[in-house]
Protein backbone atom coordinates (compact mmCIF):
# COMPACT_ATOMS: atom_id res chain seq x y z
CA UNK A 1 4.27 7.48 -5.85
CA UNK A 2 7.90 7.17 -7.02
CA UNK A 3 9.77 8.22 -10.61
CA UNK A 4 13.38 8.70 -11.45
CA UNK A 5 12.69 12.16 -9.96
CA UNK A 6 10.74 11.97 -7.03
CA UNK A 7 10.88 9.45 -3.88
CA UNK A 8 8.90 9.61 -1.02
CA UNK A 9 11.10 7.12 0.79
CA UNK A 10 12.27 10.09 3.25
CA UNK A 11 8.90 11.58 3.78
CA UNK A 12 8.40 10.37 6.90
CA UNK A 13 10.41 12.44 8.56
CA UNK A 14 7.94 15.37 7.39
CA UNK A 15 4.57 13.39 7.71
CA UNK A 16 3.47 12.94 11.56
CA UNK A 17 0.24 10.84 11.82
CA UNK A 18 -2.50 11.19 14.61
CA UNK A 19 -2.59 9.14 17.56
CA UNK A 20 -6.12 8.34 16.82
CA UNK A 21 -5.58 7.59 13.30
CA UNK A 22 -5.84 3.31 12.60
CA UNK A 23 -4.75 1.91 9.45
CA UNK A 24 -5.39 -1.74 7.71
CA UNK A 25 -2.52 -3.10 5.11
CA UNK A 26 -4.20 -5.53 2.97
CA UNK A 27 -1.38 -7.47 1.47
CA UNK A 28 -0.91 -10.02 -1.48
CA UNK A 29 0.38 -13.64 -0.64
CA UNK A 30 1.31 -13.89 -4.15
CA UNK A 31 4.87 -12.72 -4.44
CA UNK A 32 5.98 -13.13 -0.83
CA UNK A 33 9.19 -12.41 -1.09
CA UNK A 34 8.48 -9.24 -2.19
CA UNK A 35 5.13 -8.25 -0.41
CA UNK A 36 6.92 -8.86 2.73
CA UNK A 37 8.93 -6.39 2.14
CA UNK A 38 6.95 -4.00 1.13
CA UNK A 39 4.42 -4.24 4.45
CA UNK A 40 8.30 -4.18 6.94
CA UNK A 41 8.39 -1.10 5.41
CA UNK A 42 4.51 0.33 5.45
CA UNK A 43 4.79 -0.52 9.29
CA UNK A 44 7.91 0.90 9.97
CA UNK A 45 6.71 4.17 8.31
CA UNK A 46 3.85 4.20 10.28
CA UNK A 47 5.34 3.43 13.69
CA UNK A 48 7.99 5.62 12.60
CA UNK A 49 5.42 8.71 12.07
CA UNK A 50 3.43 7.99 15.39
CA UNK A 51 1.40 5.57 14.74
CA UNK A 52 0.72 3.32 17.71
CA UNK A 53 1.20 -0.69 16.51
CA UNK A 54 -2.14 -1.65 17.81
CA UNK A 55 -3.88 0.95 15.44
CA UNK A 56 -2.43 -0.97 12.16
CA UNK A 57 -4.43 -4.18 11.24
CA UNK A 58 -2.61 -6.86 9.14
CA UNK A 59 -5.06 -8.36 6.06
CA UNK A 60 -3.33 -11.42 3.88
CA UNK A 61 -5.01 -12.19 1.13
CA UNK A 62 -4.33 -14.42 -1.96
CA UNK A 63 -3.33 -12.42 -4.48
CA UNK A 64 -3.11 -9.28 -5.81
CA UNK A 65 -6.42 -9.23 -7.67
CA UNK A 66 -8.13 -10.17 -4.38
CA UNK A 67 -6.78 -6.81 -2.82
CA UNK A 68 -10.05 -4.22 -3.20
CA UNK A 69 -12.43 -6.95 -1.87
CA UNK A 70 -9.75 -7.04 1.03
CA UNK A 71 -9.41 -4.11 1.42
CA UNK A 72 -13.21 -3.02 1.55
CA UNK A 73 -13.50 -6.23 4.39
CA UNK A 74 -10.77 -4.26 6.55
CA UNK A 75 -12.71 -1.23 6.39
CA UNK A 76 -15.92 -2.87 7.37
CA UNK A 77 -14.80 -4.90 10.26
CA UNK A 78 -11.77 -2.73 11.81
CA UNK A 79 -13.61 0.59 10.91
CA UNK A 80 -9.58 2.39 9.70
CA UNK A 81 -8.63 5.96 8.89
CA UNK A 82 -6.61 4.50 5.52
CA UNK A 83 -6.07 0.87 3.89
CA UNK A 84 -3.04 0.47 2.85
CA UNK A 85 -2.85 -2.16 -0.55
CA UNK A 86 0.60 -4.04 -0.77
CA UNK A 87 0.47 -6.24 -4.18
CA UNK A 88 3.15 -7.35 -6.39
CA UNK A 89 2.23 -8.02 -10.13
CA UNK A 90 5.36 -9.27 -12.73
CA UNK A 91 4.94 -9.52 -16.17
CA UNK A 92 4.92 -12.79 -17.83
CA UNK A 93 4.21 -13.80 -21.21
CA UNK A 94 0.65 -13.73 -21.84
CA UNK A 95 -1.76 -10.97 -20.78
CA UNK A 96 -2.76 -11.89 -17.20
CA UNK A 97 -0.83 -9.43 -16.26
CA UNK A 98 -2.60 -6.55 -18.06
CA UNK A 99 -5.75 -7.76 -16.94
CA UNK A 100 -4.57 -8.41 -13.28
CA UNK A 101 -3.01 -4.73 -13.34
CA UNK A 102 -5.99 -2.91 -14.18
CA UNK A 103 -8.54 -5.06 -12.47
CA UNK A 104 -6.42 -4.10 -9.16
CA UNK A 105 -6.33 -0.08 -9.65
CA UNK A 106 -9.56 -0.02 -10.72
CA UNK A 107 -11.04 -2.09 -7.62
CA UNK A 108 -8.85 -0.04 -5.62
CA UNK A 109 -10.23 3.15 -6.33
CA UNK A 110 -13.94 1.75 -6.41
CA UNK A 111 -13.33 1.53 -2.77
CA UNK A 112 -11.68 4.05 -1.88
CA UNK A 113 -14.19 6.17 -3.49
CA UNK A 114 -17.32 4.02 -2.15
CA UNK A 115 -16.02 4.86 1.31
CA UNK A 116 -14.56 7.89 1.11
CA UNK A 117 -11.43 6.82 2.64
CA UNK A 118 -7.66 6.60 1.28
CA UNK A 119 -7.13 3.27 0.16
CA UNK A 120 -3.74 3.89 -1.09
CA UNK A 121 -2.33 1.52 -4.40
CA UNK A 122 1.07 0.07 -3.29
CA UNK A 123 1.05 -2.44 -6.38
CA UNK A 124 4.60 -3.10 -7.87
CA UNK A 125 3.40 -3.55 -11.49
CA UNK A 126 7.10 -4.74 -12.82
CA UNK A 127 8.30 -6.60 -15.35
CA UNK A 128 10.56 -8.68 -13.54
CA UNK A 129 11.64 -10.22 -10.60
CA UNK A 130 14.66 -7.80 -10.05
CA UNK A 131 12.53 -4.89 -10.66
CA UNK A 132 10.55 -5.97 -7.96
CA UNK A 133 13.71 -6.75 -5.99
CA UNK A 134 14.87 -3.02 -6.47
CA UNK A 135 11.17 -1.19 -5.29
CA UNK A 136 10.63 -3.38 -1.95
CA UNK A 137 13.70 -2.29 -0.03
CA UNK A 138 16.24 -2.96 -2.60
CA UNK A 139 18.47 0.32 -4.93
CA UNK A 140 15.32 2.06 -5.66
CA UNK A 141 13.88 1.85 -1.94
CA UNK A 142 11.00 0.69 -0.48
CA UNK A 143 7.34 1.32 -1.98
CA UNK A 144 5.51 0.19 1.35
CA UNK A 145 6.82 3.88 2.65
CA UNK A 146 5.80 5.37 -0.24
CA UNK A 147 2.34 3.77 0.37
CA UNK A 148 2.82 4.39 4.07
CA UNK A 149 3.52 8.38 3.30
CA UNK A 150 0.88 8.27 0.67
CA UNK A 151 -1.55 7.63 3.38
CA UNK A 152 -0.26 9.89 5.93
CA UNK A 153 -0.70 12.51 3.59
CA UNK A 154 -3.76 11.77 2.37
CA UNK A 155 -5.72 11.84 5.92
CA UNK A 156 -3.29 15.16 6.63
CA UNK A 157 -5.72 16.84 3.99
CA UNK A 158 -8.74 15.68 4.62
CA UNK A 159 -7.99 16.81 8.29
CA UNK A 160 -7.12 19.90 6.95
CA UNK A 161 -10.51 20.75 5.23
């Protein structure tokens, strides 16, 4: 998604979506403060691109280790285009958080590729709270666009083929 080079926080100007394209953000309790942030700005991206607001299904779920199982529920029962996985992760001083991390991206892609759908990572994986702060709508932007344009893009190509 995002580096010190490249930010996708403006894509959505470039990235129009379909107007029968539906979307599910599965997002993590855990971390509200920052989660929240991060699905204002997944929706407004969406919206934004032309996405109407009763095609984008809301999923809470505990934490961020419970997003793939989420995610593959949303996909089941409101039969989306793209999932949309908003998580926030922060390093603390044992290794929870490595096996949290990795759990996470590796559950996410084992649905994505079970269903042959974008189910698109927007996991901050920081290691603090102010890192966090920055990446949800803070200095460094917002990575719910990111996730938002990530998705957009994704079903772009596949319509594409």
């Amino acid at each position: 998604m995002a580096t010190a080079n490249k930010n996708l926080n403006d894509v959505g100007d470039l990235v129009k979506a379909k107007s029968t394209w539906s979307f599910a953000i599965v997002k993590s309790e855990w971390n509200d403060e920052i989660t929240n942030g991060l699905y204002e700005g997944a929706c407004e991206s969406l919206i934004h691109a032309g996405v109407a607001p009763e095609n984008i299904h809301s999923l809470d779920v505990p934490g961020s280790f419970e997003l793939p199982l989420g995610a593959q529920w949303a996909i089941e029962r409101y039969e989306v285009d793209a999932v949309i996985c908003l998580g926030s992760v922060i390093r603390g001083e044992t290794a929870h958080f490595d096996y949290v991390c990795q759990a996470v991206s590796l559950g996410i892609k084992d649905v994505a590729l079970a269903y042959n759908l974008p189910v698109i990572f927007g996991v901050l994986t920081d290691d603090n709270i102010e890192q966090s702060r920055a990446r949800s709508g803070g200095k460094l932007g917002n990575k719910g666009i990111e996730a938002a344009a990530t998705a957009l893009k994704m079903l772009n190509l596949r319509d594409s083929f």
